[in-house]
N, C-alpha and C. Protein backbone atom coordinates (compact mmCIF):
# COMPACT_ATOMS: atom_id res chain seq x y z
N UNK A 1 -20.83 -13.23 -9.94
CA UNK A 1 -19.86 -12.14 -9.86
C UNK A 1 -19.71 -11.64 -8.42
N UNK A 2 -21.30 -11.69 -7.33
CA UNK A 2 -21.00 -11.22 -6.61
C UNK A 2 -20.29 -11.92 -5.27
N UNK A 3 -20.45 -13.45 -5.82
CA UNK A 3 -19.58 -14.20 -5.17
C UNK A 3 -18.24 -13.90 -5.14
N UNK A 4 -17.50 -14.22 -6.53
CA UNK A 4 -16.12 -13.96 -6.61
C UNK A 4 -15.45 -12.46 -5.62
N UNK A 5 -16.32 -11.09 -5.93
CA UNK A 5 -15.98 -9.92 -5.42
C UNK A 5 -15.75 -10.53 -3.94
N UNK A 6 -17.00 -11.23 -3.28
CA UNK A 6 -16.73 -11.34 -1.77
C UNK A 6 -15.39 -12.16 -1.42
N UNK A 7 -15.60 -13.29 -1.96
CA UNK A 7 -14.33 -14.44 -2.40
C UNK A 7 -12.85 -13.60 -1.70
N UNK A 8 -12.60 -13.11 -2.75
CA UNK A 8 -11.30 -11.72 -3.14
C UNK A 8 -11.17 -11.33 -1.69
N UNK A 9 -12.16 -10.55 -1.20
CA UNK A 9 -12.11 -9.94 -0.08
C UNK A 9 -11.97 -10.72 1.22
N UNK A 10 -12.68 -12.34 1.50
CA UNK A 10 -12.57 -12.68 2.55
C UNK A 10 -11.37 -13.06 2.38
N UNK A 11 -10.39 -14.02 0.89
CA UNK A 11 -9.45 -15.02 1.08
C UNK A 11 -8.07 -13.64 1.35
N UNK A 12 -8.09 -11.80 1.10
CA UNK A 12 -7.11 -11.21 1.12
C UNK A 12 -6.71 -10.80 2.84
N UNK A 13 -5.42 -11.13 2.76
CA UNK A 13 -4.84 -11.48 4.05
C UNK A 13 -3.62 -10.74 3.92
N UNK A 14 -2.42 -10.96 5.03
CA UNK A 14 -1.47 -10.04 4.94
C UNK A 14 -0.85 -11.12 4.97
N UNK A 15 0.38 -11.24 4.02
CA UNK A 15 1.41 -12.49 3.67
C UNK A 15 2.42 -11.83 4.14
N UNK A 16 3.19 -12.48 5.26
CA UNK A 16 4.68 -12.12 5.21
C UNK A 16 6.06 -13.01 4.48
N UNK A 17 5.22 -14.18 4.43
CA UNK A 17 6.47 -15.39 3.64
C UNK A 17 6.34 -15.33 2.22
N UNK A 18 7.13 -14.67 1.30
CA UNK A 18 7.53 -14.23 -0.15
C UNK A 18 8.95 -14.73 -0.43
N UNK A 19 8.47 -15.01 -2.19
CA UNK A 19 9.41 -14.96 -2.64
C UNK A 19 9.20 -14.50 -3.98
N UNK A 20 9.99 -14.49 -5.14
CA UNK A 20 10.31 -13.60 -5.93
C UNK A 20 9.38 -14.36 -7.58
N UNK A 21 9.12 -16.13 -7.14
CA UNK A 21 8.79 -16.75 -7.92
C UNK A 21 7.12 -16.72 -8.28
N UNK A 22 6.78 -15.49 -8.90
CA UNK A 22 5.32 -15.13 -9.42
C UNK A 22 5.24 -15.66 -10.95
N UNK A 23 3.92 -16.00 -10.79
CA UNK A 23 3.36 -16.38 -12.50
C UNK A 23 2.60 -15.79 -12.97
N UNK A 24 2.37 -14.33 -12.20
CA UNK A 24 1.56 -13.38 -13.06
C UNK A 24 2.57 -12.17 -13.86
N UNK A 25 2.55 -11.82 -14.56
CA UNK A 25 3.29 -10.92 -15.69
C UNK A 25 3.13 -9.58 -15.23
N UNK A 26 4.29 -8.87 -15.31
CA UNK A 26 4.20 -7.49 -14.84
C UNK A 26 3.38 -7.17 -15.43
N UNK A 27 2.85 -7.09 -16.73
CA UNK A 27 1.61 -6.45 -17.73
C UNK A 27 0.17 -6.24 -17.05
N UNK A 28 0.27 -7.56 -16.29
CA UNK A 28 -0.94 -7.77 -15.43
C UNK A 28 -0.83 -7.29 -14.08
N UNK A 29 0.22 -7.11 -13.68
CA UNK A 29 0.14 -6.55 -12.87
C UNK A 29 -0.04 -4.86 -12.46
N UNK A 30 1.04 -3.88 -13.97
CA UNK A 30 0.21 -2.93 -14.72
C UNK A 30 -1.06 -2.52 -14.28
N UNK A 31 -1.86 -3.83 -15.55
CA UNK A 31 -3.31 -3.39 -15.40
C UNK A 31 -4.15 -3.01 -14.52
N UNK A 32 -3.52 -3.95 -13.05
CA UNK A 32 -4.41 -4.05 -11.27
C UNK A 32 -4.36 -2.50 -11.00
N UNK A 33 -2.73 -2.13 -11.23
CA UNK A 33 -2.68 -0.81 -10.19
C UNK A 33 -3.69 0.37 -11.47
N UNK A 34 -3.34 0.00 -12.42
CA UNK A 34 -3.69 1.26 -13.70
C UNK A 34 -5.17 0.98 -13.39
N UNK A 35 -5.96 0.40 -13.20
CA UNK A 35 -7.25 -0.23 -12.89
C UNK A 35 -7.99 0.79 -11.73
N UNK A 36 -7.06 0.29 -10.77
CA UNK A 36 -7.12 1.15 -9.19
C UNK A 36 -7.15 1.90 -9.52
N UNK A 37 -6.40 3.37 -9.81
CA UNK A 37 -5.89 4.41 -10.06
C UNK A 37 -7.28 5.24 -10.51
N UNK A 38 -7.50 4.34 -12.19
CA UNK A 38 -8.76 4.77 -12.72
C UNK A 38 -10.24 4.72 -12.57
N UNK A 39 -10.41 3.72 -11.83
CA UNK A 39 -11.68 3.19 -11.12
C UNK A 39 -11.82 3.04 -9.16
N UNK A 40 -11.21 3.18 -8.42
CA UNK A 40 -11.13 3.57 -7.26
C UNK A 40 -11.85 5.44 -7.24
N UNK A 41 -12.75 5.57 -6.78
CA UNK A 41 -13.55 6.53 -5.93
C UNK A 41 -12.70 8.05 -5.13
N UNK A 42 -13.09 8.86 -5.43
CA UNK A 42 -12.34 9.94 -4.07
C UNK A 42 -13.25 10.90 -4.48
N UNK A 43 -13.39 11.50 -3.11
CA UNK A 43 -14.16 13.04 -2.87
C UNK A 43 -14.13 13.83 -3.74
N UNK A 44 -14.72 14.80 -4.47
CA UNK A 44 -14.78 15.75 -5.28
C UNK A 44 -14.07 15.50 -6.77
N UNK A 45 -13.97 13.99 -6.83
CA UNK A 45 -13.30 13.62 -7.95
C UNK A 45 -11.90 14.12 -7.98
N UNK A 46 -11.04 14.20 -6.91
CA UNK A 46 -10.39 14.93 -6.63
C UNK A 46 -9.03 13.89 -7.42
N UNK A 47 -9.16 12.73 -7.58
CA UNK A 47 -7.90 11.94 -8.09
C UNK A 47 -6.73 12.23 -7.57
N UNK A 48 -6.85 12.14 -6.48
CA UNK A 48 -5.34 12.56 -5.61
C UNK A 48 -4.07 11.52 -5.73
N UNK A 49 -4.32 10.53 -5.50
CA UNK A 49 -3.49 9.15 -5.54
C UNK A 49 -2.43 9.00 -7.15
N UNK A 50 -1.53 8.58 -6.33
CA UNK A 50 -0.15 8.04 -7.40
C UNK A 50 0.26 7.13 -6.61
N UNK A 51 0.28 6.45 -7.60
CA UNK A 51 1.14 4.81 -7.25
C UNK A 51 2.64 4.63 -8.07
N UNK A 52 3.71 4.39 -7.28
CA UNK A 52 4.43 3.77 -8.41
C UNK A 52 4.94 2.28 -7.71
N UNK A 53 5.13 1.09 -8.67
CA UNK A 53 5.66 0.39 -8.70
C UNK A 53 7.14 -0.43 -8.82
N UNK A 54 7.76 -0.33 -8.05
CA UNK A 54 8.87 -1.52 -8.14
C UNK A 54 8.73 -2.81 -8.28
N UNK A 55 9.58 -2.96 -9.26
CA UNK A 55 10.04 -4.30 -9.32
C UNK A 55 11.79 -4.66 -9.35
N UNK A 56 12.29 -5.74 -9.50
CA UNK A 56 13.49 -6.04 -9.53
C UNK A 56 14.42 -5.54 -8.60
N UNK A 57 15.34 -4.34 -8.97
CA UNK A 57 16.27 -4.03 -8.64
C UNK A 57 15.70 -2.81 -7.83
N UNK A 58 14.68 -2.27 -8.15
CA UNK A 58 14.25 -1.10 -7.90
C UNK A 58 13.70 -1.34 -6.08
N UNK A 59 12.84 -2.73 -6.02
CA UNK A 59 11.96 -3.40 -5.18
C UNK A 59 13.00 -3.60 -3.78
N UNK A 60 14.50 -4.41 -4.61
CA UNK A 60 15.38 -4.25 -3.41
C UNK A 60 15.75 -3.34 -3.24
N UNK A 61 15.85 -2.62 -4.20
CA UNK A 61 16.65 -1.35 -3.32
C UNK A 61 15.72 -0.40 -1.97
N UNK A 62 14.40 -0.46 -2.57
CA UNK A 62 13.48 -0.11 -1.49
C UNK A 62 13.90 -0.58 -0.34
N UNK A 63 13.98 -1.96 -0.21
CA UNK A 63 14.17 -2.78 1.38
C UNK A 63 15.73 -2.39 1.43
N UNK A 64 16.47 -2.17 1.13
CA UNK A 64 17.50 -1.84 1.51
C UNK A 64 17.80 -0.48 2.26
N UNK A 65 16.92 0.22 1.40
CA UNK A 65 17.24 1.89 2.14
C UNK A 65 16.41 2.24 3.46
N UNK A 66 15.41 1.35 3.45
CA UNK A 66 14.52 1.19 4.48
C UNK A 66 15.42 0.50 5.70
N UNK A 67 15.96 -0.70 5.65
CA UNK A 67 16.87 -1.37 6.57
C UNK A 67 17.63 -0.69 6.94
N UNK A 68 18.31 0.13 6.10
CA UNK A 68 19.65 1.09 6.79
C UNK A 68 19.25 2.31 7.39
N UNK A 69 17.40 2.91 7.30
CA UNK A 69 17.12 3.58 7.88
C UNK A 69 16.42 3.51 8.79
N UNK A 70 15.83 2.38 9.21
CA UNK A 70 15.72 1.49 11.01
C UNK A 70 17.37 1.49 11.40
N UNK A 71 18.03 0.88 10.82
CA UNK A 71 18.90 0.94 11.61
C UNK A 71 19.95 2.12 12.20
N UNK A 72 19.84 2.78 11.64
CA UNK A 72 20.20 4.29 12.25
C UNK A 72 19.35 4.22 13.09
N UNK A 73 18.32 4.29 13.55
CA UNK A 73 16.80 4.51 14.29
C UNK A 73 17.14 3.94 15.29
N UNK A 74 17.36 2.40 15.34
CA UNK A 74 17.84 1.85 16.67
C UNK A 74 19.27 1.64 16.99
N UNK A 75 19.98 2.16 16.56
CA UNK A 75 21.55 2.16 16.68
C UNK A 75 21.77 1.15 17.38
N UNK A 76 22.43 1.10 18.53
CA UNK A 76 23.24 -0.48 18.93
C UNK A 76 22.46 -1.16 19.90
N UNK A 77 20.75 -0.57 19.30
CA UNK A 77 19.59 -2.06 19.90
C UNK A 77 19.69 -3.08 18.87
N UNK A 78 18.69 -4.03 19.48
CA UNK A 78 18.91 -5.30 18.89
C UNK A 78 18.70 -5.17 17.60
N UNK A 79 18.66 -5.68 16.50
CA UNK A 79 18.62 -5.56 15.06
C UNK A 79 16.91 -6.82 14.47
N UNK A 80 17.71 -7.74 15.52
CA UNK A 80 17.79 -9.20 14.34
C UNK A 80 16.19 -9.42 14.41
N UNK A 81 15.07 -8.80 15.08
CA UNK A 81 13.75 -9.00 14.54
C UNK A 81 13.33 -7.84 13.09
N UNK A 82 14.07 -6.72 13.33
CA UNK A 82 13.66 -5.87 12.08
C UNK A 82 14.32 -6.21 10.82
N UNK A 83 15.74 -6.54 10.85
CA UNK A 83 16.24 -7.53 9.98
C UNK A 83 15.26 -8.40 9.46
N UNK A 84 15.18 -9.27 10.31
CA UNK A 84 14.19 -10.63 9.71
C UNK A 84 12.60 -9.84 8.91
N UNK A 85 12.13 -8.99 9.34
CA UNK A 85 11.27 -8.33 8.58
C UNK A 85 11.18 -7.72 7.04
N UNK A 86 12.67 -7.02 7.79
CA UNK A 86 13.25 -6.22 6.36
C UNK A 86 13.39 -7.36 4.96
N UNK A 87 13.94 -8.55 5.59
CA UNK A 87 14.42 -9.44 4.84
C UNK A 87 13.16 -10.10 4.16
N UNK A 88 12.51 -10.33 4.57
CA UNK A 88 10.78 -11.19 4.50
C UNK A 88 10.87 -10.05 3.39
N UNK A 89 10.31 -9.26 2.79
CA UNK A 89 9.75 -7.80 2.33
C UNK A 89 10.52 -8.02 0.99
N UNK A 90 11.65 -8.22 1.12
CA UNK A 90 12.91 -7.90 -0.03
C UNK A 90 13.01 -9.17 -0.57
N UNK A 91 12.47 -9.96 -0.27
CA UNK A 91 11.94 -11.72 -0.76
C UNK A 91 11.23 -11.71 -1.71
N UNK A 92 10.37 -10.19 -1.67
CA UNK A 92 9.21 -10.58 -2.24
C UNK A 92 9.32 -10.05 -3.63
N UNK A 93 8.50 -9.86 -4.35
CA UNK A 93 8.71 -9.52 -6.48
C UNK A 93 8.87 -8.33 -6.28
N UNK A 94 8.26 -7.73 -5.49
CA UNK A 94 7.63 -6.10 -6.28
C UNK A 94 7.28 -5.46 -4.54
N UNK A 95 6.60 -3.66 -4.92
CA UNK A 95 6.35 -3.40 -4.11
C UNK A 95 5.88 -1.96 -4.87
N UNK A 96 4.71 -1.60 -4.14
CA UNK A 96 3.51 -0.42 -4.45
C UNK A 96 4.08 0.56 -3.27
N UNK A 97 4.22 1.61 -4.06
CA UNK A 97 4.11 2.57 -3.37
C UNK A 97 2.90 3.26 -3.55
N UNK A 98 2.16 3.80 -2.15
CA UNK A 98 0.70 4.65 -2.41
C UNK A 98 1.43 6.42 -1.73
N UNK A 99 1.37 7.27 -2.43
CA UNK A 99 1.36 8.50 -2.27
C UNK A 99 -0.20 9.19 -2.72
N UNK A 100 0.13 10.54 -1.98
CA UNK A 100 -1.15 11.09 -2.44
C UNK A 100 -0.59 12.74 -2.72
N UNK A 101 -1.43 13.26 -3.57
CA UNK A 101 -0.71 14.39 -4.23
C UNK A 101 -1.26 15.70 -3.60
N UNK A 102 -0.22 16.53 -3.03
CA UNK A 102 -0.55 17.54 -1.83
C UNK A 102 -1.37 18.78 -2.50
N UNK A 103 -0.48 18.84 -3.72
CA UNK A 103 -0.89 20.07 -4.52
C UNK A 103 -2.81 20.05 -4.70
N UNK A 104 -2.74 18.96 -5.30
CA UNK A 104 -4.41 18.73 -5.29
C UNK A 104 -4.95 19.03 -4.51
N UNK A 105 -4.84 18.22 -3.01
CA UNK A 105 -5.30 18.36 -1.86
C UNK A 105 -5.39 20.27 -1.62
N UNK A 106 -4.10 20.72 -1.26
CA UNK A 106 -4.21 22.53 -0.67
C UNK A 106 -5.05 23.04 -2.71
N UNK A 107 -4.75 22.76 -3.44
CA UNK A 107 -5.63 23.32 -4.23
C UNK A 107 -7.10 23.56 -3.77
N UNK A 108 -7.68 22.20 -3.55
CA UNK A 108 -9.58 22.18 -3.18
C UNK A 108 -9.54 23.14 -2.18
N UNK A 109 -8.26 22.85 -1.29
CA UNK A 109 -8.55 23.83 0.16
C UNK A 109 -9.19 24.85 -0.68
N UNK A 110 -8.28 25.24 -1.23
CA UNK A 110 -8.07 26.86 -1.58
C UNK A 110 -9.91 27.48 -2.36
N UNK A 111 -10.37 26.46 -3.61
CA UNK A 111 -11.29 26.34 -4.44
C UNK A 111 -12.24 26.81 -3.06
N UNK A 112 -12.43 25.28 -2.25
CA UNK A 112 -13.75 24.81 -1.52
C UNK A 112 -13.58 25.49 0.17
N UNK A 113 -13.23 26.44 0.38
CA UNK A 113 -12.84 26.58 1.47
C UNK A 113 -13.41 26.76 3.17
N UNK A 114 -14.65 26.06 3.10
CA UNK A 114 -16.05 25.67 3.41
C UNK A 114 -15.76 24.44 3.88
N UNK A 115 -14.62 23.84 2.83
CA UNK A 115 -14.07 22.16 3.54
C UNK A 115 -12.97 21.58 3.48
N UNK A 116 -12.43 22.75 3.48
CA UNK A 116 -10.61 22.24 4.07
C UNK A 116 -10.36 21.86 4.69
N UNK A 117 -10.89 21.75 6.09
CA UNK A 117 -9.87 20.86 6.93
C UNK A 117 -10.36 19.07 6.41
N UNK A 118 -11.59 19.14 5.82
CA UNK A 118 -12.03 17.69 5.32
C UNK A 118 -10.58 17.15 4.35
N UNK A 119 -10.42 17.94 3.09
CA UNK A 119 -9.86 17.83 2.06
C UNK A 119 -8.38 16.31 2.59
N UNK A 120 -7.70 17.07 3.23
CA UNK A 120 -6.54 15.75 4.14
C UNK A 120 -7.04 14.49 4.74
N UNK A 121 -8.47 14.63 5.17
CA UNK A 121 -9.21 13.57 5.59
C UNK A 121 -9.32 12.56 4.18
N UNK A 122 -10.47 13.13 3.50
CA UNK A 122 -11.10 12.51 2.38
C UNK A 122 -9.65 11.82 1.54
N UNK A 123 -8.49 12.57 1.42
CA UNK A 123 -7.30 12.86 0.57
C UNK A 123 -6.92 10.72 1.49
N UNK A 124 -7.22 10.65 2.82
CA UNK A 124 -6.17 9.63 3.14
C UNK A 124 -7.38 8.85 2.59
N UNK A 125 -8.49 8.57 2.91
CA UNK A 125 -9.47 7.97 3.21
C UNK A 125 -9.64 7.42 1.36
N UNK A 126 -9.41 8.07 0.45
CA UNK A 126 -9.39 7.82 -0.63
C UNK A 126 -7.90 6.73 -1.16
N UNK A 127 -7.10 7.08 -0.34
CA UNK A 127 -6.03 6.72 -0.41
C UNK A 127 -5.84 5.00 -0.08
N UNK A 128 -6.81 4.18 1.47
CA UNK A 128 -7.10 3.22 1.77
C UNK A 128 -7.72 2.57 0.49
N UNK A 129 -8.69 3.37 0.35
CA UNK A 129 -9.75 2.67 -0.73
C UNK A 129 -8.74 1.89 -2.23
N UNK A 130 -7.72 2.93 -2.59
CA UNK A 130 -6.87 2.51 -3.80
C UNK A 130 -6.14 0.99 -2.92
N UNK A 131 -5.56 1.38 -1.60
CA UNK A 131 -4.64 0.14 -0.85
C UNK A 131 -5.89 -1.27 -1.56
N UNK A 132 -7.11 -1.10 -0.74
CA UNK A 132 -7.77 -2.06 -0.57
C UNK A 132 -7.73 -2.64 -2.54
N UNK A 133 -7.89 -1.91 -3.05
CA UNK A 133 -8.75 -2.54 -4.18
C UNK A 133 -7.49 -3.26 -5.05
N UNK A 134 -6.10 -2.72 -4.87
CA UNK A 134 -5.02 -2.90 -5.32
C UNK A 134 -4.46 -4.46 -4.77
N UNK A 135 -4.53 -4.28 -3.28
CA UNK A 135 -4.55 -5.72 -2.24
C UNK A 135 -5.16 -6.86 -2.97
N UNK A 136 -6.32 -6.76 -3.07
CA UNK A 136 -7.77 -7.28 -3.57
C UNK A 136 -7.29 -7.61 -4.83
N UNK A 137 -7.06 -7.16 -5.91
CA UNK A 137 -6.63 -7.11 -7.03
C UNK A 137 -5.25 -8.56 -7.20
N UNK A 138 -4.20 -8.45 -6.31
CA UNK A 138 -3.31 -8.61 -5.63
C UNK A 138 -3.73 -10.08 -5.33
N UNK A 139 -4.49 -10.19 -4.98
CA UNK A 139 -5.27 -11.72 -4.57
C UNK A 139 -5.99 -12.16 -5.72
N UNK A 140 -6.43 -11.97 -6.15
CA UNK A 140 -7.22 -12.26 -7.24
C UNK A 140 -6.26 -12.85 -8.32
N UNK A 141 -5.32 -13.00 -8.31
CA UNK A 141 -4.36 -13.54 -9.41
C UNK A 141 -3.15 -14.02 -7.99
N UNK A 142 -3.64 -14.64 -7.38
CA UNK A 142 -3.04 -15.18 -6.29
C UNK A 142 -1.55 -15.06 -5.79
N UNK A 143 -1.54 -13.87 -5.40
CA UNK A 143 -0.26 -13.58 -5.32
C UNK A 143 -0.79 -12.58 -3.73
N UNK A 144 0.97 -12.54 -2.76
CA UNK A 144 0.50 -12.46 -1.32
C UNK A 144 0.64 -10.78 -1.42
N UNK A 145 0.35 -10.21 -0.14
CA UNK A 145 0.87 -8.88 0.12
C UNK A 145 0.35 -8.66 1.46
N UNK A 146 1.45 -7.32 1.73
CA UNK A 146 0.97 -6.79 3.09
C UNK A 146 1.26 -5.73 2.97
N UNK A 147 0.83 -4.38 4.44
CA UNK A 147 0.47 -3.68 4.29
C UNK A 147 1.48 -2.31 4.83
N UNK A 148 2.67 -1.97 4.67
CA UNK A 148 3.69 -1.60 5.63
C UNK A 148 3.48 0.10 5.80
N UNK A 149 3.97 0.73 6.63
CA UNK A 149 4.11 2.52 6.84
C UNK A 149 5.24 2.76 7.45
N UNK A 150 6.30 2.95 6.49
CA UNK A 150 8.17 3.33 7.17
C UNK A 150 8.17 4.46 6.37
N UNK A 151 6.91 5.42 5.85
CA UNK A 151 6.95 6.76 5.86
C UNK A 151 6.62 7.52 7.65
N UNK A 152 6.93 8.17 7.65
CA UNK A 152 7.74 9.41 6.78
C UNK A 152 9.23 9.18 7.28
N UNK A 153 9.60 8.32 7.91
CA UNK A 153 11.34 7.79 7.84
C UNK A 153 11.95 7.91 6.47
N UNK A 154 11.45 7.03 5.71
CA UNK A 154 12.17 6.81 4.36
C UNK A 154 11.77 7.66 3.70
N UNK A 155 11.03 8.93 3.67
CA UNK A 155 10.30 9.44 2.09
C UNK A 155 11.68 10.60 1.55
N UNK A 156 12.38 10.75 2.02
CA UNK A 156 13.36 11.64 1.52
C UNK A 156 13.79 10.86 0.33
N UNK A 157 14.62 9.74 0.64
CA UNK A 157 15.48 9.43 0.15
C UNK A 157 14.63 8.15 -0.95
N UNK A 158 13.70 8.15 -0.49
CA UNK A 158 12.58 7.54 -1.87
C UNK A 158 12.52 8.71 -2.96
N UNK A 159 12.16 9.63 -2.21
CA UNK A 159 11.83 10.45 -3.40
C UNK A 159 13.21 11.13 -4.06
N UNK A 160 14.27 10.96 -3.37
CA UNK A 160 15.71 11.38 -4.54
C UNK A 160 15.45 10.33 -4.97
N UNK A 161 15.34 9.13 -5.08
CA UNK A 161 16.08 8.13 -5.68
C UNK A 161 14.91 7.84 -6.57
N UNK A 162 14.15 7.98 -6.71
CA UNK A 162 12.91 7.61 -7.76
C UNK A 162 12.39 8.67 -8.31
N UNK A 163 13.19 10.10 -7.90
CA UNK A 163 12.28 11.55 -8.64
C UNK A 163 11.05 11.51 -8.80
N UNK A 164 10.73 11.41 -7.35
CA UNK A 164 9.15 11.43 -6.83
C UNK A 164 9.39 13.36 -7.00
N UNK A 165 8.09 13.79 -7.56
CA UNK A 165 7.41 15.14 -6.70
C UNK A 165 7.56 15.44 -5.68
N UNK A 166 7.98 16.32 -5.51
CA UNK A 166 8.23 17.15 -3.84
C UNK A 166 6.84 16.80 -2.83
N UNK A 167 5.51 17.06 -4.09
CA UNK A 167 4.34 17.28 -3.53
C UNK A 167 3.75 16.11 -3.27
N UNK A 168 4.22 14.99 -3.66
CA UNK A 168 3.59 13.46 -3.31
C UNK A 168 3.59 13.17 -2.22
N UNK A 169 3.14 12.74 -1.12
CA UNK A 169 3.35 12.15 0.17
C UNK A 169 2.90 10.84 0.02
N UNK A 170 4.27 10.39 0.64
CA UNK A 170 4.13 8.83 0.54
C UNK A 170 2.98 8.38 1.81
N UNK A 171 2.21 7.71 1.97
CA UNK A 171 1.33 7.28 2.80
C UNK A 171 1.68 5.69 2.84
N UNK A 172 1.75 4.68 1.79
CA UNK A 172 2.33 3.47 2.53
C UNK A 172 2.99 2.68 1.63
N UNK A 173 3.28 1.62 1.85
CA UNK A 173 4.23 0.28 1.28
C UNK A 173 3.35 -1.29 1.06
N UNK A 174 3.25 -1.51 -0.09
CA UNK A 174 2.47 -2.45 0.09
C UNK A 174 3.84 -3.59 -0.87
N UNK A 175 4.40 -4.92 0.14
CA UNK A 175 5.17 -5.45 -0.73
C UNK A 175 4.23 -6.85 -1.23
N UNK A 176 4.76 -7.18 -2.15
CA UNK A 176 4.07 -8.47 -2.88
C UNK A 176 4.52 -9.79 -3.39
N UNK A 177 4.21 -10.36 -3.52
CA UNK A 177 5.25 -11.29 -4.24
C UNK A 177 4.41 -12.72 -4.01
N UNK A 178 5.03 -13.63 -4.31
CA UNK A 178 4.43 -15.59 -4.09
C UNK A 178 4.62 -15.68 -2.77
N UNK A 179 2.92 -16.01 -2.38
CA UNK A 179 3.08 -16.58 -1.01
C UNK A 179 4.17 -17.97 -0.87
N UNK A 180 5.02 -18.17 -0.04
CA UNK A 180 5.82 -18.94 0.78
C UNK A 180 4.63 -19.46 1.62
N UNK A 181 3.80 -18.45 2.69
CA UNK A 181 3.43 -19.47 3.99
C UNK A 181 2.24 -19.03 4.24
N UNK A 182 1.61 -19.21 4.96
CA UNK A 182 0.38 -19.15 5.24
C UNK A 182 0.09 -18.09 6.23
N UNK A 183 -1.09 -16.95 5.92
CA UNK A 183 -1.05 -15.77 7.16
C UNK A 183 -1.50 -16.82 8.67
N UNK A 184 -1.36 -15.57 9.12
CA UNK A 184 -2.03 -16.14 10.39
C UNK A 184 -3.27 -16.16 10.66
N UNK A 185 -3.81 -16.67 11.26
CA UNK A 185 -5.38 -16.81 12.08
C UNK A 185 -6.06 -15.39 12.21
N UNK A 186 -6.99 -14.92 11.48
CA UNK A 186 -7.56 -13.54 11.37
C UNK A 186 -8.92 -13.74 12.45
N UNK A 187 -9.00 -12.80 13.23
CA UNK A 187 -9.44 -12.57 14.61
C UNK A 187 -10.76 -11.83 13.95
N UNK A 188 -12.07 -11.85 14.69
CA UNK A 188 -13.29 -11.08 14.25
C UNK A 188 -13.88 -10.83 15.20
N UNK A 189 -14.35 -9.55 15.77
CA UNK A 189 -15.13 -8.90 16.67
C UNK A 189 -16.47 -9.11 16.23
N UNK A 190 -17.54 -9.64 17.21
CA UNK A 190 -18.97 -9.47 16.85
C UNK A 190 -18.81 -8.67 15.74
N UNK A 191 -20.11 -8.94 14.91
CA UNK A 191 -20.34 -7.97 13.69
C UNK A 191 -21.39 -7.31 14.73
N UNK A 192 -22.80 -8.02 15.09
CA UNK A 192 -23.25 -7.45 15.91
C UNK A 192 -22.99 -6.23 16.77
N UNK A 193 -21.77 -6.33 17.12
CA UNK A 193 -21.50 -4.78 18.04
C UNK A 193 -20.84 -4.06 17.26
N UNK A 194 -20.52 -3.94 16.06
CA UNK A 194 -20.31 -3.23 14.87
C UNK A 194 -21.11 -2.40 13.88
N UNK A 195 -21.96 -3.36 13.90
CA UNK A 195 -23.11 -3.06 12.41
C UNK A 195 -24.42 -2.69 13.58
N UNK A 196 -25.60 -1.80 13.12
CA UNK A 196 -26.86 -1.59 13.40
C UNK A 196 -27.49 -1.05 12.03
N UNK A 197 -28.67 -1.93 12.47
CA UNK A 197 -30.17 -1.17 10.96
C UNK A 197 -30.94 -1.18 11.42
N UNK A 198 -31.59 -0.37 11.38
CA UNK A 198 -32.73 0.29 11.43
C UNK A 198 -34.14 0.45 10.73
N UNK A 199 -35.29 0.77 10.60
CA UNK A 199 -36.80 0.97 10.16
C UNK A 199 -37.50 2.00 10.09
């Protein structure tokens, strides 16, 4: 078991070449994020995190509102590398949205107030942990993803269009779909000048 867990983790990579042709079942795919949600970790049990999922029509429309809102951004600069990005993304099946829920967060303030300024810390830091295990998850039924942040550009008009909570803050974009191509060459710093133990 504790092979496979490591497995998961070394083979999950960031895929940019997608396409739409997956053989895992939304049901199962369901289960990964409903999984995350319920078994992913946070400070004070605080369950801050909401995920919602696109798929289909919903998934493009994401990359679409996103594209037209770079492109306002760079007006009559070049386009055609964020294009080609945008486009990669909107290739793909689906796409996770990770928000985290504010109300919760200024609630503890309010409760624990001894560790508020932590509460926004712990609040993102809990928030990675759902990315990772969801990613991970994500691989494990072999399917690609990566890791995107075109908040807080887009969160307006995400949240009209999906009747998100006022109080959700979107934190990131994770799109998914059938790897097409192969990531790139993943780079590693000494562990050595990373890690120390001690006696």
């Amino acid at each position: 078991m504790a092979n496979d867990f490591y497995s998961v983790l070394k083979e999950r990579r960031s895929y940019y070449g997608l396409n739409k042709d997956v053989q895992v079942s939304d049901e199962r795919i369901k289960e990964i994020v409903e999984f995350a949600v319920k078994h992913t970790p946070s400070a004070f049990n605080s369950q801050t995190a909401r995920l919602v999922v696109l798929t289909g029509e919903a998934h493009d429309q994401l990359w679409e509102i996103t594209t037209e809102t770079l492109r306002e951004v760079v007006g009559n600069g070049d386009f055609t590398g964020t294009q080609e990005k945008m486009d990669s993304f909107k290739a793909g099946y689906g796409t996770v949205l990770f928000f985290e829920d504010e109300a919760v967060v200024k609630s503890l303030q309010e409760q624990f107030s001894a560790y508020a300024e932590n509460f926004p810390v712990w609040s993102n830091q809990a928030s990675g942990m759902h990315q990772l295990v969801v990613w991970a998850g994500l691989e494990a039924e072999g399917l690609g993803a990566s890791l995107q942040h075109y908040n807080p550009l887009i969160d307006e008009e995400v949240k009209n269009k999906w009747n998100i909570p006022g109080n959700w803050k979107l934190i990131a974009q994770m799109p998914f779909g059938n790897p097409t191509a192969e990531p790139g060459e993943k780079q590693f710093q000494a562990v050595e000048d990373r890690v120390k133990f001690y006696k």
